[in-house]
C-alpha atoms as a PDB file:
ATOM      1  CA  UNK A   1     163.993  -1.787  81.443  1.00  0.00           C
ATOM      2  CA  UNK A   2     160.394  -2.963  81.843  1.00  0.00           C
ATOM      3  CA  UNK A   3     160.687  -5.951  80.310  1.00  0.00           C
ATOM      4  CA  UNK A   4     158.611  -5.528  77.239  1.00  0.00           C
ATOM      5  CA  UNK A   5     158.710  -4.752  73.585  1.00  0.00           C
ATOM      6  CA  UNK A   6     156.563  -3.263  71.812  1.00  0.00           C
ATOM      7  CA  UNK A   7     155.179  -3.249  68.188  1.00  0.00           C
ATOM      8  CA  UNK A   8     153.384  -0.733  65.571  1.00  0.00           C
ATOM      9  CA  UNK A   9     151.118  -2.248  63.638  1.00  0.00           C
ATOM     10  CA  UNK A  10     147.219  -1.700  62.478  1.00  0.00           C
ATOM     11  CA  UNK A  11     147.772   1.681  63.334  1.00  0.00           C
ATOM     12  CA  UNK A  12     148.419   0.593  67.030  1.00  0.00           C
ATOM     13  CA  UNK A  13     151.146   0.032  69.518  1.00  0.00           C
ATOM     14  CA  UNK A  14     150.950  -3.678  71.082  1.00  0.00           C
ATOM     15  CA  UNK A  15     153.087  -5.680  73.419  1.00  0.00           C
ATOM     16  CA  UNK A  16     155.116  -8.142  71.095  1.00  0.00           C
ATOM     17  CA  UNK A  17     157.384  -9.861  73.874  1.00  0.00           C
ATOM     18  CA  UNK A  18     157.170  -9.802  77.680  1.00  0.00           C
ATOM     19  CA  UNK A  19     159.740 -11.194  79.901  1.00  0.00           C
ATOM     20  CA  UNK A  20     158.484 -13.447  82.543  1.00  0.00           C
ATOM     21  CA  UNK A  21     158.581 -11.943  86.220  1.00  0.00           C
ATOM     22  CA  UNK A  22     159.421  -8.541  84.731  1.00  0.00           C
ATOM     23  CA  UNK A  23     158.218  -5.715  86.084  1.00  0.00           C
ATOM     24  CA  UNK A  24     155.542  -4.962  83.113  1.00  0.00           C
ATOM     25  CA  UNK A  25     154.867  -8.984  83.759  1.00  0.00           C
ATOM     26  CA  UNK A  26     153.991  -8.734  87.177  1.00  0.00           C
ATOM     27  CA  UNK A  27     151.825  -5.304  86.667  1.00  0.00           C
ATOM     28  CA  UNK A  28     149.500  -7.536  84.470  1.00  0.00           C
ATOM     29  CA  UNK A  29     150.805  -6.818  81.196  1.00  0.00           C
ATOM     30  CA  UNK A  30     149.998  -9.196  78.435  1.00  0.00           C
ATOM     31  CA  UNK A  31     150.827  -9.909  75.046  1.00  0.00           C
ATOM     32  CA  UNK A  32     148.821  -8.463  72.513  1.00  0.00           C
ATOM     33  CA  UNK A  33     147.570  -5.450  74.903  1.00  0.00           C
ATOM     34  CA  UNK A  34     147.427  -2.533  72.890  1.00  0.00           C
ATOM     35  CA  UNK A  35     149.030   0.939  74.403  1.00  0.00           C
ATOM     36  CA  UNK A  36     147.242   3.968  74.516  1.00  0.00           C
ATOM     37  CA  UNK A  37     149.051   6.207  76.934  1.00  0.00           C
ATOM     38  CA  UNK A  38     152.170   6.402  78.824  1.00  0.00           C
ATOM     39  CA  UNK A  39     152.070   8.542  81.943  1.00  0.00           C
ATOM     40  CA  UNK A  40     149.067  10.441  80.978  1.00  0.00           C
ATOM     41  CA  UNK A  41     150.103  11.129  77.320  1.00  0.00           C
ATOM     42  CA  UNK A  42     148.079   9.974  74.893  1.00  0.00           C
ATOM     43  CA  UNK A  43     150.677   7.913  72.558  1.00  0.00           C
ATOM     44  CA  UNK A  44     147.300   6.238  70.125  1.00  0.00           C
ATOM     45  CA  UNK A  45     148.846   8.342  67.176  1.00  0.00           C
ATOM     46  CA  UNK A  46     152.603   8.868  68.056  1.00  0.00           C
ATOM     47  CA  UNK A  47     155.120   7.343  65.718  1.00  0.00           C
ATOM     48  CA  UNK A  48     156.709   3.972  66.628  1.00  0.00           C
ATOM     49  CA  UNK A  49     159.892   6.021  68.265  1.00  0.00           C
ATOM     50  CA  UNK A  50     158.103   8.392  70.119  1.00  0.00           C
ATOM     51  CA  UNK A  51     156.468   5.740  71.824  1.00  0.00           C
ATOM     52  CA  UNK A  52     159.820   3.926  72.602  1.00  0.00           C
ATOM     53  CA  UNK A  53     160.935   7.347  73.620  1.00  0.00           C
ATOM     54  CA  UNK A  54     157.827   7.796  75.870  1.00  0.00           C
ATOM     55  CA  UNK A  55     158.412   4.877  77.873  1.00  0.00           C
ATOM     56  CA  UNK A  56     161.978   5.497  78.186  1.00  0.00           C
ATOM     57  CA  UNK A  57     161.713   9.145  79.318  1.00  0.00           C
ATOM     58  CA  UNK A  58     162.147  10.889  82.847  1.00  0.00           C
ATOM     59  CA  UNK A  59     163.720  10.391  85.574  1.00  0.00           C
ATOM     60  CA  UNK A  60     161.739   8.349  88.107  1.00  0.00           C
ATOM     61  CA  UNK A  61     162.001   4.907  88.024  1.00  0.00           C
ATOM     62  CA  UNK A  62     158.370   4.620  87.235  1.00  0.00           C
ATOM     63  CA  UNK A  63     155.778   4.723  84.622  1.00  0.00           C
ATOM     64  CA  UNK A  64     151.542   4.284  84.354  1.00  0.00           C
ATOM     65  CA  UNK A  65     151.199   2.301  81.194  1.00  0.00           C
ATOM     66  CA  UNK A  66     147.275   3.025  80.073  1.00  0.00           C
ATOM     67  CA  UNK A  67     146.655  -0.928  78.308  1.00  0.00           C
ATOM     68  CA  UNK A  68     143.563  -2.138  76.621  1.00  0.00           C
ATOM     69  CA  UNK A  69     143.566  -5.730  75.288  1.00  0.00           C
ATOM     70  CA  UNK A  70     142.189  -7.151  72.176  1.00  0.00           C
ATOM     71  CA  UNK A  71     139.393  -9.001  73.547  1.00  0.00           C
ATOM     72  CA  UNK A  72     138.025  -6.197  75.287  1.00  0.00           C
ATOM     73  CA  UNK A  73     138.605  -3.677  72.237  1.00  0.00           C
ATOM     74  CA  UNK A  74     136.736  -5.886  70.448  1.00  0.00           C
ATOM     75  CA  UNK A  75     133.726  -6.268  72.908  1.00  0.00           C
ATOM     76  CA  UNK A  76     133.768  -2.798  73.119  1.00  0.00           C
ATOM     77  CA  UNK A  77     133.391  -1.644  69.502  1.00  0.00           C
ATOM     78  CA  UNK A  78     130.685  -4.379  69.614  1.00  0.00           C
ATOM     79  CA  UNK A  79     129.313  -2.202  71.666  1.00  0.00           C
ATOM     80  CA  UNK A  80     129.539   1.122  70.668  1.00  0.00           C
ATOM     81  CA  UNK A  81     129.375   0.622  66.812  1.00  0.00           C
ATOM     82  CA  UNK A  82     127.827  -2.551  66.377  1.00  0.00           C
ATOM     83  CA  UNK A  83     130.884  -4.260  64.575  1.00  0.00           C
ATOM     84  CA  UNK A  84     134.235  -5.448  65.866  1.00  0.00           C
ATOM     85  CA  UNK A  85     135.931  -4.637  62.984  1.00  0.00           C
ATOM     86  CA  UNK A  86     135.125  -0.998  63.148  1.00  0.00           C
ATOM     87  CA  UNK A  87     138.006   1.526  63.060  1.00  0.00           C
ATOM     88  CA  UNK A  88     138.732   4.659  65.455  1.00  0.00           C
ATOM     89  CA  UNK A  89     137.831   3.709  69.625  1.00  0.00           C
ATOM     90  CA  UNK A  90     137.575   7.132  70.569  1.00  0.00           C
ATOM     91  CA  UNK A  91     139.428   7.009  74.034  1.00  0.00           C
ATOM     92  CA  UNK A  92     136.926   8.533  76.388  1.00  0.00           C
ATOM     93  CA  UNK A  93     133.651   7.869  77.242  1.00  0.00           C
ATOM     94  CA  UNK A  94     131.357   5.997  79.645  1.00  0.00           C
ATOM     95  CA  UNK A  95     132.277   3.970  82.790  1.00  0.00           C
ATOM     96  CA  UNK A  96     131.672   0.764  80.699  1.00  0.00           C
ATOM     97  CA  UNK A  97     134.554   1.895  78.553  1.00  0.00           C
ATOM     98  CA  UNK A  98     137.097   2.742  81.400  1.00  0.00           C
ATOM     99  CA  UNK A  99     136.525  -0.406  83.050  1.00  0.00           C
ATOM    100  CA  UNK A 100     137.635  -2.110  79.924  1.00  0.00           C
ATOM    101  CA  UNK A 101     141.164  -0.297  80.132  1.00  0.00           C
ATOM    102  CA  UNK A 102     143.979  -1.007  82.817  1.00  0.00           C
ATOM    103  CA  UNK A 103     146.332   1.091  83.924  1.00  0.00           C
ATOM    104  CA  UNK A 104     149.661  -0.394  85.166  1.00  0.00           C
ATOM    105  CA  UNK A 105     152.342   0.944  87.007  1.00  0.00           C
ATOM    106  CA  UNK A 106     155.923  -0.536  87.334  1.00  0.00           C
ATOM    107  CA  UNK A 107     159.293   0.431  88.275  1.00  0.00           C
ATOM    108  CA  UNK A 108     161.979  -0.162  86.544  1.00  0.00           C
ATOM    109  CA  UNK A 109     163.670  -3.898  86.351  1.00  0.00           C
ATOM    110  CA  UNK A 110     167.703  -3.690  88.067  1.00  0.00           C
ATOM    111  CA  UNK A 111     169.141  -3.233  84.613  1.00  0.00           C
ATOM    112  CA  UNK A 112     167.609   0.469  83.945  1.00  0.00           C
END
């Protein structure tokens, strides 16, 4: 795989684990980033499974992994509504907001 799992919670998909030298590890992945796309689908609102699925899918050995991380989310509903805690980033927007995301790109580790 990748070397990551993933979990739903808050309404969001985040990186629980991450295994060290992995290939999501050495893209920049961190704990705690929050997914929002998976080769150019939009997986904000997919189910837990479809995500999984999402990840998993094809048949190339690699995937673009669009990752946003909490600190940033945070500075950037700061910024746009005035209160961290706000709900609903809308996912497009100004060049402020895309330099806040990351897209990585990996292959897949040896083991699939």
């Amino acid at each position: 795989g990748f070397g990551f799992h993933i979990q739903t919670r808050n309404g969001g998909h985040f990186v629980k684990k991450l295994k060290k030298n992995s290939p999501a590890d050495l893209a920049g992945m961190l704990v705690n980033d929050q997914l929002v796309g998976v080769d150019g689908v939009d997986v904000r609102l997919k189910e837990h499974d479809e995500v999984v699925e999402t990840i998993l899918s094809g048949t190339g050995k690699g995937k673009a992994i669009l990752v946003i991380d909490p600190k940033s989310k945070a500075e950037l509903l700061e910024e746009f509504f005035g209160n961290s805690k706000a709900a609903g980033v809308k996912m497009s927007g100004g060049e402020d907001f895309q330099l806040s995301l990351r897209l990585l790109t990996m292959d897949r580790g040896p083991n699939g």
